[in-house]
Each structure stands twice: as C-alpha cells, then as structure tokens.
Protein backbone atom coordinates (compact mmCIF):
# COMPACT_ATOMS: atom_id res chain seq x y z
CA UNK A 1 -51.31 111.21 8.64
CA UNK A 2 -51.30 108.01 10.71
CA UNK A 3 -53.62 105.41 11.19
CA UNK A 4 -54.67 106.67 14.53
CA UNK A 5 -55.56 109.96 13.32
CA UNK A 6 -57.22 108.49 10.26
CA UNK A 7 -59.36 106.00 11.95
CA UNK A 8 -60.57 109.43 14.35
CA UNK A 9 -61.09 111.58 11.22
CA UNK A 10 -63.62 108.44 9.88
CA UNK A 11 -65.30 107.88 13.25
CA UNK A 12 -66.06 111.08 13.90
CA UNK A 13 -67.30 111.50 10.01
CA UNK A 14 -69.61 108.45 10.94
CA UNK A 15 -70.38 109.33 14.97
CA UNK A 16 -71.80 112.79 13.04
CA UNK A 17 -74.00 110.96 9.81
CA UNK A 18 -75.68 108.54 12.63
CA UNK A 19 -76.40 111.45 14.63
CA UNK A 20 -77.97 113.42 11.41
CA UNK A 21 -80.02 110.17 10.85
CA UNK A 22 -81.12 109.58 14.26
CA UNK A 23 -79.52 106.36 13.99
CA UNK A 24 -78.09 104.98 17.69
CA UNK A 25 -74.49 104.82 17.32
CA UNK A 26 -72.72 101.14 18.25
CA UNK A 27 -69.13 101.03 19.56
CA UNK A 28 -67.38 101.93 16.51
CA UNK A 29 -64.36 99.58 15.77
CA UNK A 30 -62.33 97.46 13.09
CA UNK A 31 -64.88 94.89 12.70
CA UNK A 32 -68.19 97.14 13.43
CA UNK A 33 -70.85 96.02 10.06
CA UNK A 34 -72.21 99.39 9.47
CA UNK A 35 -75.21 98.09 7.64
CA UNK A 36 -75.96 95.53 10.08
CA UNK A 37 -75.11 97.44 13.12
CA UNK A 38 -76.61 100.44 12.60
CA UNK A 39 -79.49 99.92 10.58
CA UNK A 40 -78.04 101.93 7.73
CA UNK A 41 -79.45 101.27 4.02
CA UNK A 42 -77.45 101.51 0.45
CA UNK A 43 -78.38 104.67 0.27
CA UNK A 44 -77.10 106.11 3.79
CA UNK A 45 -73.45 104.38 2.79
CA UNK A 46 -73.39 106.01 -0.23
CA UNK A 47 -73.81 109.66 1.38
CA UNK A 48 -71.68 108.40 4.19
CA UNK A 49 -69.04 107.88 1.55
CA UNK A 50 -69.83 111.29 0.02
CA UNK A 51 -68.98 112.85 3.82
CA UNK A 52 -66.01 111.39 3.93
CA UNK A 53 -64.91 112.00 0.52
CA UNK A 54 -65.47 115.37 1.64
CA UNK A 55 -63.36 115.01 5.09
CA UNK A 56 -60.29 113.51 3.63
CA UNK A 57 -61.02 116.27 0.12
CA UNK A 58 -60.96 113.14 -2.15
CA UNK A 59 -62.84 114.02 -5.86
CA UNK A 60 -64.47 111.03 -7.17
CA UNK A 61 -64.76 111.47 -11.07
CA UNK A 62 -68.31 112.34 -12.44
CA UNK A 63 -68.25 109.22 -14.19
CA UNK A 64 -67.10 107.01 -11.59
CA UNK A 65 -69.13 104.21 -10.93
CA UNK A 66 -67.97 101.61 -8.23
CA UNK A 67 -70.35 98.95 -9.55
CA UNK A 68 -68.69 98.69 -13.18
C-alpha cells in the first residue's frame, strides 16, 4: 500500500466518524489537531482508533493498554 492510498483509507475513516458525530469536518491534512480542530474528546479518538483498527484489520490485544 502506499502512502497516498493510506493517508485516503484514514481520511475517509475520519471524513465518516465526524459525519456520525455531527462534528463539521476541517480540511483534513498532515498537521490537522483532531482534538483541537474538530472538537473531538478522549473518548471520540479512542473509537476513532477502534474504526480504523477496523479499516486497516489491525487486532489490538485484549490487554493492551497504550497508557502503561
């Protein structure tokens, strides 16, 4: 896969969870703060991370924790 079609694959993932949240979508790009440009909380990035686990069909262990 190349970078192109990777970065599409994410926006799209993320143009799709704003849309789902009613959240207004900014001009997605390299430096684009998703917290602080879209209003998203903790919570919203951690689904958002779920979706594209889920796009790229990436399994997180049940016992991962990102924190620790």
């Amino acid at each position: 896969m190349t970078n192109a079609e990777a970065s599409r694959r994410i926006k799209t993932v993320i143009e799709s969870y704003l849309s789902a949240a009613n959240q207004d979508c900014p001009e997605l790009g390299p430096s684009t703060k998703l917290v602080k440009d879209t209003g998203l909380s903790s919570d919203d990035g951690v689904n958002l991370v779920l979706d594209l686990c889920s796009e790229f069909e990436i399994v997180l262990p049940e016992d991962f924790n990102a924190i620790v």
